[in-house]
PDB file of N, CA and C in Angstrom:
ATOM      1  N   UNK A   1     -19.509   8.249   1.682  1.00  0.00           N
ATOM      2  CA  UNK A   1     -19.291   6.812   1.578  1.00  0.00           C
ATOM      3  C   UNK A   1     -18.584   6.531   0.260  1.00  0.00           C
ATOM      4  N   UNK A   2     -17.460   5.527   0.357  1.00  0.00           N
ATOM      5  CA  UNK A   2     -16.530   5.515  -0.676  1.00  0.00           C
ATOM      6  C   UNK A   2     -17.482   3.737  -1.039  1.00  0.00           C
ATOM      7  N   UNK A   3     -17.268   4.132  -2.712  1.00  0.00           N
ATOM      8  CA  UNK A   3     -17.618   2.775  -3.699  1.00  0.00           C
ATOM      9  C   UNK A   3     -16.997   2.123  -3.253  1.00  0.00           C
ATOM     10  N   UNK A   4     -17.442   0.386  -3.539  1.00  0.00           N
ATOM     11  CA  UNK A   4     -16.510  -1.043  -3.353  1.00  0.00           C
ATOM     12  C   UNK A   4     -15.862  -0.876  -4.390  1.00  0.00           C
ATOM     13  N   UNK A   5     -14.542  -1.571  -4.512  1.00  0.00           N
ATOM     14  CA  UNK A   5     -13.271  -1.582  -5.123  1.00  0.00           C
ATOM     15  C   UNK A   5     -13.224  -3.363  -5.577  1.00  0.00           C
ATOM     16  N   UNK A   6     -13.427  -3.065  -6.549  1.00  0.00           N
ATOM     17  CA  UNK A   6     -13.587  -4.668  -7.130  1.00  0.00           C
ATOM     18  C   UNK A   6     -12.165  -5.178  -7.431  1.00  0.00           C
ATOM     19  N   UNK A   7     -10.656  -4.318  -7.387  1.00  0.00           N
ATOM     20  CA  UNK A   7      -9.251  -4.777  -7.619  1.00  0.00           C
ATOM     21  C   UNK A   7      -8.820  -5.795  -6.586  1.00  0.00           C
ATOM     22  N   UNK A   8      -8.347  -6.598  -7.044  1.00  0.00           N
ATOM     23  CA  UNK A   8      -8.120  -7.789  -6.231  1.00  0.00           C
ATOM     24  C   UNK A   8      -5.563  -7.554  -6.532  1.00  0.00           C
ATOM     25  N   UNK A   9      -5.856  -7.544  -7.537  1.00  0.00           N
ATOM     26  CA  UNK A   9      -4.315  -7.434  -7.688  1.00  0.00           C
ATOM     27  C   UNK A   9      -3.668  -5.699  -7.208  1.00  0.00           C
ATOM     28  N   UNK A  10      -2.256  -6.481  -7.250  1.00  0.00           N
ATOM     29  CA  UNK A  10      -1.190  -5.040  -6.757  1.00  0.00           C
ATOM     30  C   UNK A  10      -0.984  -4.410  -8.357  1.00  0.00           C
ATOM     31  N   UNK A  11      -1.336  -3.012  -8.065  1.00  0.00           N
ATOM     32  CA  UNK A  11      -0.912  -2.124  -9.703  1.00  0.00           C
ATOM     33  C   UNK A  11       0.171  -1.791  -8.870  1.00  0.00           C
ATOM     34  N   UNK A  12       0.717  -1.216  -9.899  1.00  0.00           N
ATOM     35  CA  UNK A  12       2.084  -0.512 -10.141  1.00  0.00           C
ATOM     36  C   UNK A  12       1.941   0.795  -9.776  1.00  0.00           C
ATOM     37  N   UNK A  13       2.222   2.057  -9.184  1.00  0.00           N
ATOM     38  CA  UNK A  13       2.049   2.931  -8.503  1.00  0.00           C
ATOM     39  C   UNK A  13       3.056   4.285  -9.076  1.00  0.00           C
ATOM     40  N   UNK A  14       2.920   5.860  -9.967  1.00  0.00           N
ATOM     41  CA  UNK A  14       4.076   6.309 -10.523  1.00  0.00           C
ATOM     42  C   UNK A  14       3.400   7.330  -9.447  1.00  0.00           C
ATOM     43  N   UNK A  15       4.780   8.371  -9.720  1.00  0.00           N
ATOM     44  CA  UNK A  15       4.399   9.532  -9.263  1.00  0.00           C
ATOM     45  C   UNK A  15       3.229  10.476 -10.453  1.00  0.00           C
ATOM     46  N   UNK A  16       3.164   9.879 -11.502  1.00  0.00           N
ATOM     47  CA  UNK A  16       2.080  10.350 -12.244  1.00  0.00           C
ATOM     48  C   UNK A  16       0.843   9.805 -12.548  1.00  0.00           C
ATOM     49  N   UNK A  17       0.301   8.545 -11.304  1.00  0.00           N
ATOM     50  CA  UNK A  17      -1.009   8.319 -11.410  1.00  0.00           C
ATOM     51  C   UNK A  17      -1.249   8.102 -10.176  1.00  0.00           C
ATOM     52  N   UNK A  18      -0.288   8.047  -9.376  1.00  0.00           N
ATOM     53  CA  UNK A  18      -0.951   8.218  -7.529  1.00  0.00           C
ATOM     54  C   UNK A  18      -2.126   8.750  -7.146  1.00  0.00           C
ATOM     55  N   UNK A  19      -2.421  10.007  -7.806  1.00  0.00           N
ATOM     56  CA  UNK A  19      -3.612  10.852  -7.034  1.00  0.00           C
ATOM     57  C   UNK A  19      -4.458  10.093  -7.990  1.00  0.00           C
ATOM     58  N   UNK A  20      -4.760   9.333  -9.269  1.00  0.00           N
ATOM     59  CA  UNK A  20      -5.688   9.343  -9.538  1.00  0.00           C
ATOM     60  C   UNK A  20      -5.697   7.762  -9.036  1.00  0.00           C
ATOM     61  N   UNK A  21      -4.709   7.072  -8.667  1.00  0.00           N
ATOM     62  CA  UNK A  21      -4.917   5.738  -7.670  1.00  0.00           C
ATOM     63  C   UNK A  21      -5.449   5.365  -6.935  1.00  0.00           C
ATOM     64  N   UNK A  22      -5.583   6.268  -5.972  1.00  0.00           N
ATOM     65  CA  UNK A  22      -6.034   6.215  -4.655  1.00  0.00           C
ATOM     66  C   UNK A  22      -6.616   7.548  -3.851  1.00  0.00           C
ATOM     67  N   UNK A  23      -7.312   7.918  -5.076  1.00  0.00           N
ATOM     68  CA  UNK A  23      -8.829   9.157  -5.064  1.00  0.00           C
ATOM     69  C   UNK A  23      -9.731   7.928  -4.758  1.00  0.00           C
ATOM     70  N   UNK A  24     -10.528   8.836  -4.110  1.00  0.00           N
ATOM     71  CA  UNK A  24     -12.074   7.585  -3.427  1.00  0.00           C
ATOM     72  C   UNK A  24     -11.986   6.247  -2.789  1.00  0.00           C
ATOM     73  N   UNK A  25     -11.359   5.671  -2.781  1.00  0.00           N
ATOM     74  CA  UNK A  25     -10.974   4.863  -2.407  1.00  0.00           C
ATOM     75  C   UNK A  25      -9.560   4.607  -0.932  1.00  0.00           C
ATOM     76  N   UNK A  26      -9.847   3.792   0.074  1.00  0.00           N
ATOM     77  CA  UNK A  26      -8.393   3.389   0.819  1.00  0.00           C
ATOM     78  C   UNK A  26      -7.803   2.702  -0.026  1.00  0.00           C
ATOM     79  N   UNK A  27      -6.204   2.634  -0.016  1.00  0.00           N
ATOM     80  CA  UNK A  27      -5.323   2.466  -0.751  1.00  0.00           C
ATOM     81  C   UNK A  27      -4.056   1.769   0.117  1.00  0.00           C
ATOM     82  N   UNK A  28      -3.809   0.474   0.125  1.00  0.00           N
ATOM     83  CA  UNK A  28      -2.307   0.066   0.634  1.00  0.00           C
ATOM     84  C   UNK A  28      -1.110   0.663  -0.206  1.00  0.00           C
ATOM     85  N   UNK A  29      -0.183   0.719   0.091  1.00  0.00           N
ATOM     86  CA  UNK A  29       0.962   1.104  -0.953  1.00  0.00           C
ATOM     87  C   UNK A  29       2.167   0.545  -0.287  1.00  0.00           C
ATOM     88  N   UNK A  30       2.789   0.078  -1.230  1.00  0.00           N
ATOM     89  CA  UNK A  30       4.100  -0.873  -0.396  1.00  0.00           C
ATOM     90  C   UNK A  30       5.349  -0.367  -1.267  1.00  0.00           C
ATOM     91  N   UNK A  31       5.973   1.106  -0.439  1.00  0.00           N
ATOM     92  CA  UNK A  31       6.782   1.586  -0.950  1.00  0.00           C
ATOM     93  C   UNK A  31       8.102   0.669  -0.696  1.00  0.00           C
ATOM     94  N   UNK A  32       9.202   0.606  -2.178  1.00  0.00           N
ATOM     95  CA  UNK A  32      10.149  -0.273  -2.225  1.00  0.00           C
ATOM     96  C   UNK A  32      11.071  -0.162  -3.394  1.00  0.00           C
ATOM     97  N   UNK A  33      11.921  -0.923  -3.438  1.00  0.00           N
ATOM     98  CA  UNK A  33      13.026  -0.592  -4.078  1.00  0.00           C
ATOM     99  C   UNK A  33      13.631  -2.411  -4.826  1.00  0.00           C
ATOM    100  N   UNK A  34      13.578  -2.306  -5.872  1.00  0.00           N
ATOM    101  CA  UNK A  34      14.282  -3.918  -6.690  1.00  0.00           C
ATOM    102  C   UNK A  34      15.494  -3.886  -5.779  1.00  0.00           C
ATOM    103  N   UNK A  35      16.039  -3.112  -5.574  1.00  0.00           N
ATOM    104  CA  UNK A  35      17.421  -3.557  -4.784  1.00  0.00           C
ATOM    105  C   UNK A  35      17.426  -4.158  -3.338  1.00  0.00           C
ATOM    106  N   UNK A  36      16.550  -3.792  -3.049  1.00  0.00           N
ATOM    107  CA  UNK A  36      16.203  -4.068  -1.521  1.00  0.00           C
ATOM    108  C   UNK A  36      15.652  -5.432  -0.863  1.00  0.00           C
ATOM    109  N   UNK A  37      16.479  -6.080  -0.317  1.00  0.00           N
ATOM    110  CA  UNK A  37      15.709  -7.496  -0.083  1.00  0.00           C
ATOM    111  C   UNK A  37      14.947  -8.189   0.692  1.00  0.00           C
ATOM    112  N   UNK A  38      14.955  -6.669   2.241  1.00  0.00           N
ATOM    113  CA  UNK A  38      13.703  -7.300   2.760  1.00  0.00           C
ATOM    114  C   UNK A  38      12.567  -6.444   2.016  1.00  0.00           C
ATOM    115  N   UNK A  39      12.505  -5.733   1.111  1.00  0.00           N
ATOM    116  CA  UNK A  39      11.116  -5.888   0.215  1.00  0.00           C
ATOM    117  C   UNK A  39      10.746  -6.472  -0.758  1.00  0.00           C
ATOM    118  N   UNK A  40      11.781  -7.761  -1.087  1.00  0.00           N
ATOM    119  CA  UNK A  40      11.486  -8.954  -1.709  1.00  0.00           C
ATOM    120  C   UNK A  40      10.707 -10.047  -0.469  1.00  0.00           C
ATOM    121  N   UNK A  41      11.096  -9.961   0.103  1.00  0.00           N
ATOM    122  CA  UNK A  41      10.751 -10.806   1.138  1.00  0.00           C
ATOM    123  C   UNK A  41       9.017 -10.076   1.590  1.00  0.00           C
ATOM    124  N   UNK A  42       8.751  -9.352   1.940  1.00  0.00           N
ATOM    125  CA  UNK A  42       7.293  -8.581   1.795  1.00  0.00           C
ATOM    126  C   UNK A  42       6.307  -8.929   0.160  1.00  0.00           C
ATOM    127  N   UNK A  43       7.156  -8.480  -0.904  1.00  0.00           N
ATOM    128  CA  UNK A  43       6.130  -8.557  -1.675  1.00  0.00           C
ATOM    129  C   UNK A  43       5.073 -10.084  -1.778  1.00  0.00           C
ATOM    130  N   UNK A  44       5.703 -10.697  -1.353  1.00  0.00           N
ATOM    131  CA  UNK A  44       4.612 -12.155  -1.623  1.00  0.00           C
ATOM    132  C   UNK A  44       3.489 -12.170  -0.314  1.00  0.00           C
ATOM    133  N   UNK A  45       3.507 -11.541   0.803  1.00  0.00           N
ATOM    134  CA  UNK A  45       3.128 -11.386   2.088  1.00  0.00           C
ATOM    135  C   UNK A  45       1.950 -10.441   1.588  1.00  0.00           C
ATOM    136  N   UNK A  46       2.609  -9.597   0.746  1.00  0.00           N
ATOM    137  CA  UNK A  46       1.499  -8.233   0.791  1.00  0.00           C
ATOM    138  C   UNK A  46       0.551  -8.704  -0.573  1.00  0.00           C
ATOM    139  N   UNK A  47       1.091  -9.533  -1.597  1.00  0.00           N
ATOM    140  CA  UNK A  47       0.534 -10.114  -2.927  1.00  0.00           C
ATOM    141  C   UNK A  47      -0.439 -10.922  -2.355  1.00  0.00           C
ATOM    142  N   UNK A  48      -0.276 -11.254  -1.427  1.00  0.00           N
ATOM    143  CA  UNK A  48      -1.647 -12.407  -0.592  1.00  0.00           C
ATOM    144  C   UNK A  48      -2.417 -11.750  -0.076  1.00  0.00           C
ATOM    145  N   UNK A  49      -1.929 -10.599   0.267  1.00  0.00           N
ATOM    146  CA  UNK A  49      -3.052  -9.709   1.378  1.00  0.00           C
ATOM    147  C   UNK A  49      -4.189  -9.556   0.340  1.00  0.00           C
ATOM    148  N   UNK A  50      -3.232  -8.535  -0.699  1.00  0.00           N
ATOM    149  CA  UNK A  50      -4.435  -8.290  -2.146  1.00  0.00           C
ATOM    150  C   UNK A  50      -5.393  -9.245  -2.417  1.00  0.00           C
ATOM    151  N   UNK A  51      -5.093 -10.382  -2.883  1.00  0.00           N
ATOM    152  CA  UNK A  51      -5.424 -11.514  -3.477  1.00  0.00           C
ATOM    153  C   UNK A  51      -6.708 -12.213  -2.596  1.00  0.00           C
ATOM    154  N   UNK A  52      -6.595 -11.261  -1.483  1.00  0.00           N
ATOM    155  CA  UNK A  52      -7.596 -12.272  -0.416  1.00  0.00           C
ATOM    156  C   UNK A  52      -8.904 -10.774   0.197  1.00  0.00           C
ATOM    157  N   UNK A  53      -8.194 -10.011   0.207  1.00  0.00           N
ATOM    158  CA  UNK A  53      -9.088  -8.590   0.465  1.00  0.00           C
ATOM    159  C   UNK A  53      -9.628  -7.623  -0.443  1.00  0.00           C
ATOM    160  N   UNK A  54     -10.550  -7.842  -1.216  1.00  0.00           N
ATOM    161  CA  UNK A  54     -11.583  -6.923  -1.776  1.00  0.00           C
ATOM    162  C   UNK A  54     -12.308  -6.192  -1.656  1.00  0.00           C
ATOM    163  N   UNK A  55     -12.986  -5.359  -1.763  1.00  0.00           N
ATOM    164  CA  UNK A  55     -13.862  -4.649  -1.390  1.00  0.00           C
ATOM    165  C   UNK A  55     -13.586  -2.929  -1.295  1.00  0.00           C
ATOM    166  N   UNK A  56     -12.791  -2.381  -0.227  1.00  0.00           N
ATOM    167  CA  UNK A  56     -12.944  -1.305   0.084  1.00  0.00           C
ATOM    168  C   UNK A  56     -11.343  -0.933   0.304  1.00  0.00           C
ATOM    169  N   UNK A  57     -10.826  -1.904  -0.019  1.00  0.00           N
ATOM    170  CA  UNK A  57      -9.090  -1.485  -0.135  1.00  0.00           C
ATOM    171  C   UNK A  57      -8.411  -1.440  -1.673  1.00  0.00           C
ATOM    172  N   UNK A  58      -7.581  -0.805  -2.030  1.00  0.00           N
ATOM    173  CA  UNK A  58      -7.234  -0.694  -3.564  1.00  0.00           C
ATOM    174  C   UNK A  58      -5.731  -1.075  -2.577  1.00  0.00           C
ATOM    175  N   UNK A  59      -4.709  -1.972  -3.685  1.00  0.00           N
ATOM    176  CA  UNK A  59      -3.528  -2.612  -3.395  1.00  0.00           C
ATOM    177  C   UNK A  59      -2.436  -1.902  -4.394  1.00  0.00           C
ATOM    178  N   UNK A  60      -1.414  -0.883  -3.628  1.00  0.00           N
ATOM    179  CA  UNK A  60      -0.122  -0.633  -5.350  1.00  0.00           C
ATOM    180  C   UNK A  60       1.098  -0.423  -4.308  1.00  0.00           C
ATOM    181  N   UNK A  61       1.712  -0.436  -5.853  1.00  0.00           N
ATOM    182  CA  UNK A  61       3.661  -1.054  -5.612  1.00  0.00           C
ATOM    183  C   UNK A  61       4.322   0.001  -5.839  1.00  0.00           C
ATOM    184  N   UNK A  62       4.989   1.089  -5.320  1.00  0.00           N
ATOM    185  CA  UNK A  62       5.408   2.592  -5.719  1.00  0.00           C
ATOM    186  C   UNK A  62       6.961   1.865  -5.265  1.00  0.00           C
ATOM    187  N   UNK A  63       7.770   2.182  -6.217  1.00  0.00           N
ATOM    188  CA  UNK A  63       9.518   2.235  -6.434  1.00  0.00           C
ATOM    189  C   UNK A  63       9.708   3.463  -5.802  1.00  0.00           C
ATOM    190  N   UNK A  64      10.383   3.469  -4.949  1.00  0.00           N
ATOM    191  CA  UNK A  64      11.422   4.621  -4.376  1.00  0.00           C
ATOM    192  C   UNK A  64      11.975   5.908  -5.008  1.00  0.00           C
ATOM    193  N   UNK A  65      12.868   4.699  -5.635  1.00  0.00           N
ATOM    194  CA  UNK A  65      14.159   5.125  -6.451  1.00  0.00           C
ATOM    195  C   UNK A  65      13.403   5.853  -7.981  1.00  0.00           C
ATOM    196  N   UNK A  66      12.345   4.829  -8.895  1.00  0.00           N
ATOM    197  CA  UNK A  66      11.772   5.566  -9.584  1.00  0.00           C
ATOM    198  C   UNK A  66      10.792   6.661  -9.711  1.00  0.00           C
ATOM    199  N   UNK A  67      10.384   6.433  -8.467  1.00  0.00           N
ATOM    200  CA  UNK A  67       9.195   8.035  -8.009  1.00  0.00           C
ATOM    201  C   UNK A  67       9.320   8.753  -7.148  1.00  0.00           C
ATOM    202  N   UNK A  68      10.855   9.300  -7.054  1.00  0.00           N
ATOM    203  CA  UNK A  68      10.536  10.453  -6.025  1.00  0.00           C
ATOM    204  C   UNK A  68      10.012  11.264  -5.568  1.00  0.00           C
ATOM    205  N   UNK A  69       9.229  12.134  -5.971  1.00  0.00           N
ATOM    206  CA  UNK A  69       7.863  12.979  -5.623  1.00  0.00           C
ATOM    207  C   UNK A  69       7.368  12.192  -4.659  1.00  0.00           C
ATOM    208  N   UNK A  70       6.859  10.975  -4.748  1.00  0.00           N
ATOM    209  CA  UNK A  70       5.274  10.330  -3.504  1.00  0.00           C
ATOM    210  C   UNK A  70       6.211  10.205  -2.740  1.00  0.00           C
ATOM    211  N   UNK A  71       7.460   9.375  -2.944  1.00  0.00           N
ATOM    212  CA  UNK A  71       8.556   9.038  -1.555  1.00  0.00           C
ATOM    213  C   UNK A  71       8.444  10.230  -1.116  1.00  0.00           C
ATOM    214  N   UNK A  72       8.774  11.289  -1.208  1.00  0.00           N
ATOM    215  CA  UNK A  72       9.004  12.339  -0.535  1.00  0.00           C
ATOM    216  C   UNK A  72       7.910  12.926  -0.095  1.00  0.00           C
ATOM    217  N   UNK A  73       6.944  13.052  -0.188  1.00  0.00           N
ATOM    218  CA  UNK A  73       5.294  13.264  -0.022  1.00  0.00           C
ATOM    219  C   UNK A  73       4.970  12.684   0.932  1.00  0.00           C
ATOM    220  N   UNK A  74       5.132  11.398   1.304  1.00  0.00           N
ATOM    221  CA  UNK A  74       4.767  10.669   2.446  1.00  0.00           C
ATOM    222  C   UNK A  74       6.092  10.670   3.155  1.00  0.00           C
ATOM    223  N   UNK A  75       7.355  10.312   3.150  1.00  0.00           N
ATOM    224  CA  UNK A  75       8.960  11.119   3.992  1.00  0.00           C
ATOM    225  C   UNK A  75       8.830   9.746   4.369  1.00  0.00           C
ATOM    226  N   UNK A  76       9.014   8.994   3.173  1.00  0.00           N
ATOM    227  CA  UNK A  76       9.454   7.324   3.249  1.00  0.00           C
ATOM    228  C   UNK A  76      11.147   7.554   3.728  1.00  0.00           C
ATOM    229  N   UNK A  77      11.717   6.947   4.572  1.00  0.00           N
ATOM    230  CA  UNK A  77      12.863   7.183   4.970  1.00  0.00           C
ATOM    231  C   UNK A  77      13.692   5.719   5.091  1.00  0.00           C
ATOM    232  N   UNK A  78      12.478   4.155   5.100  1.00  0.00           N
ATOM    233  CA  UNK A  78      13.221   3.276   5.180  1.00  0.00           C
ATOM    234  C   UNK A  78      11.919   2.458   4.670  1.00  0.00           C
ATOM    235  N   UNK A  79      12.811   1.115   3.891  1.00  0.00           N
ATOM    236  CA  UNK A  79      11.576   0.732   3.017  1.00  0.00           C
ATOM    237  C   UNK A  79      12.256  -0.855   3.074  1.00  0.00           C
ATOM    238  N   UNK A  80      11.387  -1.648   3.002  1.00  0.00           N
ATOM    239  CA  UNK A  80       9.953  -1.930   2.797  1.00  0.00           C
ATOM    240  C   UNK A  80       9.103  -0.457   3.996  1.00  0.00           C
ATOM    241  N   UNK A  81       7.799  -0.137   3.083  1.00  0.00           N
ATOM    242  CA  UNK A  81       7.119   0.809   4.311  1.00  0.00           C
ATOM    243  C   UNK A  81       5.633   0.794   3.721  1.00  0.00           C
ATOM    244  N   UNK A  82       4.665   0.276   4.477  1.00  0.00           N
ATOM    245  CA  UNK A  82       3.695   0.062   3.359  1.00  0.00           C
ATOM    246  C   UNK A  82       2.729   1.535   4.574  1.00  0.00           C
ATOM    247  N   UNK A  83       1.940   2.415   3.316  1.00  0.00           N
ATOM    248  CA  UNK A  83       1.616   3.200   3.882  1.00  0.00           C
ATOM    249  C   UNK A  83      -0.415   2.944   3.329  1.00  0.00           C
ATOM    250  N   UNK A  84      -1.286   3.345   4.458  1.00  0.00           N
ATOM    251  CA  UNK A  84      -2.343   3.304   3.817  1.00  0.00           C
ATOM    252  C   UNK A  84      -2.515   4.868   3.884  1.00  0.00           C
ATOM    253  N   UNK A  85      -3.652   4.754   3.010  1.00  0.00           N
ATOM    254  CA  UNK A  85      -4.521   6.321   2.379  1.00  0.00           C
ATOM    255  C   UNK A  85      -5.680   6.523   2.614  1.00  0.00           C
ATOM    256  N   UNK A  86      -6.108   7.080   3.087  1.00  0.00           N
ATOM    257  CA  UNK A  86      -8.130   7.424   2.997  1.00  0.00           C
ATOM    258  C   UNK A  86      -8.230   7.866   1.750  1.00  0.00           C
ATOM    259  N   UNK A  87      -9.538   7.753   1.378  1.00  0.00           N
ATOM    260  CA  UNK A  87     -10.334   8.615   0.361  1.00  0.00           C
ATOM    261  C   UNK A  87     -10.064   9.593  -0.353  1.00  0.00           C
ATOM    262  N   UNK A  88      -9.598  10.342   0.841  1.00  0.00           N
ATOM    263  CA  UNK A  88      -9.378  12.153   0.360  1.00  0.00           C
ATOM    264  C   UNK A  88      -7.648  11.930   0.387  1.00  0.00           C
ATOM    265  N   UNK A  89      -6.913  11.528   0.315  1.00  0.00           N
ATOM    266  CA  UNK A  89      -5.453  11.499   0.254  1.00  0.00           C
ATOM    267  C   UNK A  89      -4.712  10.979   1.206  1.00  0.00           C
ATOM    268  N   UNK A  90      -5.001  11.315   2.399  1.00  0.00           N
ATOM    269  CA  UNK A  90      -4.379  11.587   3.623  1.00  0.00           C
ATOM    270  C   UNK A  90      -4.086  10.189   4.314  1.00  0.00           C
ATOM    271  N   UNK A  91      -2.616   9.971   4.650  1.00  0.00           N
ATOM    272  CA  UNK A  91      -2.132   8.975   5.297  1.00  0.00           C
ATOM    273  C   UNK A  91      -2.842   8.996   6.740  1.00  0.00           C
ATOM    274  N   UNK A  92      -3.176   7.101   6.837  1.00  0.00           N
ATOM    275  CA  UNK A  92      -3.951   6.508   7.668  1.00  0.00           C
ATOM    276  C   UNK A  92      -2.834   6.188   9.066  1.00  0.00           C
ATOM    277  N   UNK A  93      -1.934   5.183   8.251  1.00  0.00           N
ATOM    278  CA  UNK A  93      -1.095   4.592   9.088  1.00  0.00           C
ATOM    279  C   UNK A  93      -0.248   4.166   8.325  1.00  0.00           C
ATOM    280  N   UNK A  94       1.203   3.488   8.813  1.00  0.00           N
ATOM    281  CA  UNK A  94       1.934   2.897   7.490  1.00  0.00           C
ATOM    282  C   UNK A  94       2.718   2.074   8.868  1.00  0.00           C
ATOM    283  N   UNK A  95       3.468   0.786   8.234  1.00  0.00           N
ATOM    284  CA  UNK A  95       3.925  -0.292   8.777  1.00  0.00           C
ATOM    285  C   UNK A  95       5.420  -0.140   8.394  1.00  0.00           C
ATOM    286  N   UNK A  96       6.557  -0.546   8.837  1.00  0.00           N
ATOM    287  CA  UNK A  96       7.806  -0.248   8.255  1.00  0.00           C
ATOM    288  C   UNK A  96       8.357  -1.417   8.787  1.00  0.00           C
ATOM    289  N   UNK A  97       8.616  -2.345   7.118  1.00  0.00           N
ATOM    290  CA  UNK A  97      10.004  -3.510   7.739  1.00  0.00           C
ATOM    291  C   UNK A  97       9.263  -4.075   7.276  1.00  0.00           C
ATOM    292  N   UNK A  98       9.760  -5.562   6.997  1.00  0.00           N
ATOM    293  CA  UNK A  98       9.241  -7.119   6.186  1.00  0.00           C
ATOM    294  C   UNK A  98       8.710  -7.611   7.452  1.00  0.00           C
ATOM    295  N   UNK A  99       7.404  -7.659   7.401  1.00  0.00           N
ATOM    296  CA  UNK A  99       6.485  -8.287   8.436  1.00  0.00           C
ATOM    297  C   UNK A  99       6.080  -9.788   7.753  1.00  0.00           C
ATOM    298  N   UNK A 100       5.363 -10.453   8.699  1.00  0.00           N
ATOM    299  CA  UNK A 100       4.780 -11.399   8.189  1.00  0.00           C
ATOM    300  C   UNK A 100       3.128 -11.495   8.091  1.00  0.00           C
ATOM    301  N   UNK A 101       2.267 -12.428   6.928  1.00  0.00           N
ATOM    302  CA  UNK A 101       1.265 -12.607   7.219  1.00  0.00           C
ATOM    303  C   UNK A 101       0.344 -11.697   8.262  1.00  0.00           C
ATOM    304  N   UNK A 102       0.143 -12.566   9.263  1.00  0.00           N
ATOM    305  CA  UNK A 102      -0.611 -12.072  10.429  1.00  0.00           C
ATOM    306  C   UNK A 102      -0.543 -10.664  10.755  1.00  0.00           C
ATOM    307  N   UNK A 103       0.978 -10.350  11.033  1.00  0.00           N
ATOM    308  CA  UNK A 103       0.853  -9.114  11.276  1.00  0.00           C
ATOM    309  C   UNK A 103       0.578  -8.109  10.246  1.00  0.00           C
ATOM    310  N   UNK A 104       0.663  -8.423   8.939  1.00  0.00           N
ATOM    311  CA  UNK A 104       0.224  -7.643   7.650  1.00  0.00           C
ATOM    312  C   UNK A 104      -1.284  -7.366   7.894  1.00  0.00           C
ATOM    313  N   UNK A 105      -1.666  -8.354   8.500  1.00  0.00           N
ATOM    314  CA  UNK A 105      -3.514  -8.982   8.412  1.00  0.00           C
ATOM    315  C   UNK A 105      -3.756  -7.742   9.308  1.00  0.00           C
ATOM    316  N   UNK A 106      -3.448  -7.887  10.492  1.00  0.00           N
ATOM    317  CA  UNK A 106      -3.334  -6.760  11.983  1.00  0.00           C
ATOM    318  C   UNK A 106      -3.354  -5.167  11.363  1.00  0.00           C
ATOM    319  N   UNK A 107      -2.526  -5.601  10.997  1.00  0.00           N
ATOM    320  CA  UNK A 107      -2.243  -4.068  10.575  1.00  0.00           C
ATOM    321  C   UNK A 107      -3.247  -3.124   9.759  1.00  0.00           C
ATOM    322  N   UNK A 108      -3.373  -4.004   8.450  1.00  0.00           N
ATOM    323  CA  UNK A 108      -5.140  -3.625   7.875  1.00  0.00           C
ATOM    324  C   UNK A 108      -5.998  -3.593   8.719  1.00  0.00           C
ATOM    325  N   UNK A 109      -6.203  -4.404   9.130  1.00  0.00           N
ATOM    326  CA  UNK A 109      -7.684  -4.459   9.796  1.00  0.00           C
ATOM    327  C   UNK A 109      -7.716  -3.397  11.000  1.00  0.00           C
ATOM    328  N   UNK A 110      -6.466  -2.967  11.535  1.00  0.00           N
ATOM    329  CA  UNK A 110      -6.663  -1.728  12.246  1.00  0.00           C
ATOM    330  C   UNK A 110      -7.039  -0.555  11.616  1.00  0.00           C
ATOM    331  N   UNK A 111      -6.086  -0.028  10.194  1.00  0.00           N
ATOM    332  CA  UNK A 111      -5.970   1.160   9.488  1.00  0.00           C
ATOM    333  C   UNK A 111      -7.717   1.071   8.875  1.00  0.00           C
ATOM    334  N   UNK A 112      -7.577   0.208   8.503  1.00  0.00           N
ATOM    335  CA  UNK A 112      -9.165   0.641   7.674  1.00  0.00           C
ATOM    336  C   UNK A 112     -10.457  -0.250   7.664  1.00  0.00           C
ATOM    337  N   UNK A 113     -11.757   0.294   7.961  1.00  0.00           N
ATOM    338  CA  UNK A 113     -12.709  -0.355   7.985  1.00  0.00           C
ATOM    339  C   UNK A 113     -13.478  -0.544   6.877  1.00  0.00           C
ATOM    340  N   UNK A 114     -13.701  -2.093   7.550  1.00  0.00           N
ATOM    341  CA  UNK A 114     -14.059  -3.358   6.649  1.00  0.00           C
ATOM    342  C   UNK A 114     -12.922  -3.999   5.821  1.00  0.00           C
ATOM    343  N   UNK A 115     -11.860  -3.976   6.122  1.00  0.00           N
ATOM    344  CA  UNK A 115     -10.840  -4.592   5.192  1.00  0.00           C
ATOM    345  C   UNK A 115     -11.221  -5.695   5.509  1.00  0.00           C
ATOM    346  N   UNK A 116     -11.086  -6.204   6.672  1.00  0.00           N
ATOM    347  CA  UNK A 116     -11.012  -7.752   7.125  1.00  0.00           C
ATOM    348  C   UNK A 116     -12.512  -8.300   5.933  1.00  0.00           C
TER     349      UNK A 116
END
């Protein structure tokens, strides 16, 4: 049984604190790129998700372009791509493309229990 996660905000995500990010804990990650504009269009979608779901989800923002290692680790190929994590490392599920709200909501609440 993984601890409650009292983070309510999105951290910042490198290829040199990933594993210790999202050890013990499920983990959203909303891989993306400043250049990219439907992951401007996501980040305020996914900044609400955080802002509203506590508990047993940890929320981070991994750059593409600046962390290649995790991009390539998970074989991010088109981004916006928000990927979740279990506990032990291992990708849950991941969503690809500027969704909205609801379906952001959907999407958690499938990948991991008790998000909702």
């Amino acid at each position: 049984m993984t601890e409650p996660v009292n983070e309510t905000a999105v951290a910042t995500v490198t290829d040199a604190d990933f594993e210790t990010f999202t050890n013990g804990a499920f983990s959203a990650i909303d891989f993306h790129a400043e250049w990219c504009g439907p992951c401007h269009q996501l980040a305020p979608v996914f900044d609400a998700s955080a802002a509203t779901r506590s508990g047993r989800l940890r929320f981070g923002r991994c750059d593409v372009d600046d962390n290649p290692n995790v991009a390539a680790r998970f074989n991010i190929m088109s981004i916006p791509t928000i990927v979740v994590i279990d506990p032990s490392g291992r990708e849950v599920d991941r969503l690809v493309g500027a969704v909205g709200q609801r379906r952001l909501e959907a999407f958690l609440d499938a990948s991991v229990p008790g998000a909702a």
